[in-house]
Protein backbone atom coordinates (compact mmCIF):
# COMPACT_ATOMS: atom_id res chain seq x y z
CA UNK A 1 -24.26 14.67 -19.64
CA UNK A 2 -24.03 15.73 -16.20
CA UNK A 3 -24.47 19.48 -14.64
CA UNK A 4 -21.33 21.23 -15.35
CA UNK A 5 -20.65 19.44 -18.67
CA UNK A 6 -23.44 21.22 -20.88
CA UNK A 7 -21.58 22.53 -23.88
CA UNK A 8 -18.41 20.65 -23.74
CA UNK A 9 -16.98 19.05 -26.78
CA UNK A 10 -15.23 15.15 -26.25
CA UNK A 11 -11.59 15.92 -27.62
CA UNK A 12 -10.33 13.78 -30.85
CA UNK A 13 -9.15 10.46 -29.21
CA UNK A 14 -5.82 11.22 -31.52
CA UNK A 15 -5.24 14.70 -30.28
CA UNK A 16 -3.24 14.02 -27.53
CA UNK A 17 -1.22 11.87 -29.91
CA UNK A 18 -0.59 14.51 -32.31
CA UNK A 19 0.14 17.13 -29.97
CA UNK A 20 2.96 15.50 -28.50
CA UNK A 21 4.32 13.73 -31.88
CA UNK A 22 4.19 17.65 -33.02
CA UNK A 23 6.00 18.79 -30.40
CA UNK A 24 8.75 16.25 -30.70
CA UNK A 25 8.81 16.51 -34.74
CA UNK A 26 9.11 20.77 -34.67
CA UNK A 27 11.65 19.85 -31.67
CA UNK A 28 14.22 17.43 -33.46
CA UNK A 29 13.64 20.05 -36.59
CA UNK A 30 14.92 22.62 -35.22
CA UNK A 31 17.68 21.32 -33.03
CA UNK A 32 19.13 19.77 -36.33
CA UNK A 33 18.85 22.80 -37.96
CA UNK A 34 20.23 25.28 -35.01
CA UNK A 35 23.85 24.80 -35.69
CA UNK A 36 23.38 26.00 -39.48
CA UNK A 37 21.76 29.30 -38.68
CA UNK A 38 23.23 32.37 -37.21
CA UNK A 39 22.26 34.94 -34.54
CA UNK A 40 22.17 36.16 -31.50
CA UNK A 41 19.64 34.20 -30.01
CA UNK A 42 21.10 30.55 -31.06
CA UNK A 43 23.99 29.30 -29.62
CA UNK A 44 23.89 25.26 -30.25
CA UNK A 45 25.74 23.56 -26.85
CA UNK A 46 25.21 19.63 -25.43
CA UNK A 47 23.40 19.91 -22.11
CA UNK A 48 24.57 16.23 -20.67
CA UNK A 49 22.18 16.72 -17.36
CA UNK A 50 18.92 18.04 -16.44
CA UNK A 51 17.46 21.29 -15.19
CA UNK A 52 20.06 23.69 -16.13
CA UNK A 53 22.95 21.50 -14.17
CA UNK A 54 21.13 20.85 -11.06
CA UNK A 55 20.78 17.14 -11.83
CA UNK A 56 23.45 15.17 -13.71
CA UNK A 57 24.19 11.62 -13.95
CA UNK A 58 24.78 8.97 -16.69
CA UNK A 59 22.91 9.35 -19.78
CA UNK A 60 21.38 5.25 -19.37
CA UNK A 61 20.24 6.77 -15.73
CA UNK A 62 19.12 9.89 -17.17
CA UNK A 63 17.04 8.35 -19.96
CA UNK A 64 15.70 5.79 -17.85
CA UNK A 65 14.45 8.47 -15.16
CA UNK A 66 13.07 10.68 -17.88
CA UNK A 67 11.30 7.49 -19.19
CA UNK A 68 9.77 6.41 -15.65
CA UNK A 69 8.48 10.03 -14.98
CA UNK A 70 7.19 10.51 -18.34
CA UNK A 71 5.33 6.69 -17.31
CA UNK A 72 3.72 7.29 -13.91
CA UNK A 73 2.94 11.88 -15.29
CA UNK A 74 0.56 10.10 -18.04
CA UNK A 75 -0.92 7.26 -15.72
CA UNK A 76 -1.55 9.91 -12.52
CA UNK A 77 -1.64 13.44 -14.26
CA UNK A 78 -3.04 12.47 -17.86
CA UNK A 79 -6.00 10.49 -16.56
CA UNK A 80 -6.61 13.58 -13.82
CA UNK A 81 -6.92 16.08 -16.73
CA UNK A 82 -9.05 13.89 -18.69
CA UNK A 83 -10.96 13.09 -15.30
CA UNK A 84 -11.92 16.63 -14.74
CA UNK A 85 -12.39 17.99 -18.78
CA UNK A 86 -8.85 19.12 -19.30
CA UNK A 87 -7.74 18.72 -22.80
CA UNK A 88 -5.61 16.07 -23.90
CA UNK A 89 -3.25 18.31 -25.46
CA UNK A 90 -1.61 20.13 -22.27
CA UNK A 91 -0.39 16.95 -21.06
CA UNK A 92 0.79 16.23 -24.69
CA UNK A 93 2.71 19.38 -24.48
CA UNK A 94 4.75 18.39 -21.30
CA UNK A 95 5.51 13.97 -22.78
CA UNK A 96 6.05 15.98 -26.57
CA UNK A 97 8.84 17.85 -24.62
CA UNK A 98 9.87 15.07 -22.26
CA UNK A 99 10.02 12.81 -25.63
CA UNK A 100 12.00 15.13 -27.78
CA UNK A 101 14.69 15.65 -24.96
CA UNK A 102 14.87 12.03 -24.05
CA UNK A 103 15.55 11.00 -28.12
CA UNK A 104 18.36 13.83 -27.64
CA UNK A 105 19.49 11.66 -24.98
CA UNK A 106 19.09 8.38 -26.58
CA UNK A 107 21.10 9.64 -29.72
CA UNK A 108 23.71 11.89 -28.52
CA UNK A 109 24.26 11.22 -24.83
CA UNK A 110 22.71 14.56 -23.82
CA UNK A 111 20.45 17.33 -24.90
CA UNK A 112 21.37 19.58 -27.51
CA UNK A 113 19.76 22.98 -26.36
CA UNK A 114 19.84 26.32 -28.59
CA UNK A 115 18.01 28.95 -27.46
CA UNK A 116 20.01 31.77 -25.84
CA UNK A 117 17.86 32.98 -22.42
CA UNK A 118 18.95 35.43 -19.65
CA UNK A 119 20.56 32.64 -17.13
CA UNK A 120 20.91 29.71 -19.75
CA UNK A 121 20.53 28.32 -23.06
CA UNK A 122 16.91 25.83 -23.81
CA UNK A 123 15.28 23.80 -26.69
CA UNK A 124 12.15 23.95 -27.82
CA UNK A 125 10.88 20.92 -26.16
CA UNK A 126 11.97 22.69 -22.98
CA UNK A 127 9.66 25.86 -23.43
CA UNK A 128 7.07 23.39 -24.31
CA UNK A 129 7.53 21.78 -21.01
CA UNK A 130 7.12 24.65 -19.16
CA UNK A 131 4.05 26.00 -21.73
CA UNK A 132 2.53 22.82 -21.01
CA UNK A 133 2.89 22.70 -16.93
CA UNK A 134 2.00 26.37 -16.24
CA UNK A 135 -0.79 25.85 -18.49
CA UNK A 136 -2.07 22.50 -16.99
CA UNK A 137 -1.64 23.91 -13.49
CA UNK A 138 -3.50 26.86 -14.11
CA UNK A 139 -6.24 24.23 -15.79
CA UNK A 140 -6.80 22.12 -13.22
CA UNK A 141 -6.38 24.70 -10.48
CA UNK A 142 -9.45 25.76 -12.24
CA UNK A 143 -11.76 22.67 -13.07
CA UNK A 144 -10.75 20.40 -10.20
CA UNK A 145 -13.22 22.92 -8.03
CA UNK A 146 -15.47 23.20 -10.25
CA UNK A 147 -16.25 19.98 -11.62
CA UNK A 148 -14.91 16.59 -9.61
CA UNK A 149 -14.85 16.92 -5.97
CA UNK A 150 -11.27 15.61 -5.08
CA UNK A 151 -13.02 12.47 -3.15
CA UNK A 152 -13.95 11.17 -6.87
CA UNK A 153 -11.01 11.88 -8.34
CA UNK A 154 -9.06 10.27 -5.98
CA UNK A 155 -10.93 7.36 -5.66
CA UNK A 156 -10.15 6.87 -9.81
CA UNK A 157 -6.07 7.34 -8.16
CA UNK A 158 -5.21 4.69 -6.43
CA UNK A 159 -2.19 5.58 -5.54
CA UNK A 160 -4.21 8.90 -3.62
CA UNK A 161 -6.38 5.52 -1.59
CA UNK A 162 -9.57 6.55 -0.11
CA UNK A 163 -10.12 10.35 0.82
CA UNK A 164 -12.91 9.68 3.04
CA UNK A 165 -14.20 6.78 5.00
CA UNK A 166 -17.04 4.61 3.68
């Protein structure tokens, strides 16, 4: 163990796994189950684009951008968190979300959101979306300093190149 990882536990190799399937599974539950309850809170309407609106487009477009970005956030930002001790869960969070949405998609042409919010109505693989990005931001704004100089974490990148000259 090096300095700086004294004390720190190796996460399940399956947790990442089971975060996200959770996510989608609680998800698809309760979207099925939204139109059969009634309150104030639930109103169950077909969101057909992304982002509250902001970007539409055909569902086969839509599902295969959600798919590619899903792709290239585990390859860059999953193997970052793991890089610098970040559990595998936050990024499950964010592809359990991205998953649950996308099946939406791939089933009924667009998302079927619920959840009534001042400015719009969600899911529950939105809020854990946003749960799992504030979270993983706040994460690595903390253990990128603290315990992989960006020069070796970039060098793992390639996409990122070389940060300094050899």
């Amino acid at each position: 163990m090096g300095a700086g990882q004294i004390g720190r536990r190796t996460p399940h190799p399956l947790l990442g796994a089971a975060v996200a399937s959770s996510v989608v599974a609680i998800d698809q539950l309760a979207k099925a189950a939204a139109p059969h309850l009634h309150s104030a809170l639930l109103a169950p309407a077909q969101n057909p684009d992304y982002a509250f609106g902001a970007v539409g487009g055909s569902a086969l477009a839509l599902i295969v951008g959600s798919v590619v970005v899903l792709a290239i956030f585990l390859a860059v930002i999953g193997r970052l968190a793991g890089r610098v001790g970040i559990s595998p869960a936050l990024p499950a969070l964010i592809a359990g979300g991205m998953l649950g949405n996308t099946l939406d998609r791939i089933h009924f042409g667009s998302v079927r959101d619920f959840l009534v919010i001042p400015g719009g109505i969600i899911n529950l693989a939105d809020l854990a979306v946003a749960a799992g990005v504030i979270s993983l931001v706040v994460a690595l704004a903390v253990q990128i300093p603290r315990y992989a100089p960006l020069g070796s974490i970039s060098d793992d990148l390639p996409m990122f190149g070389k940060s300094r000259p050899e």
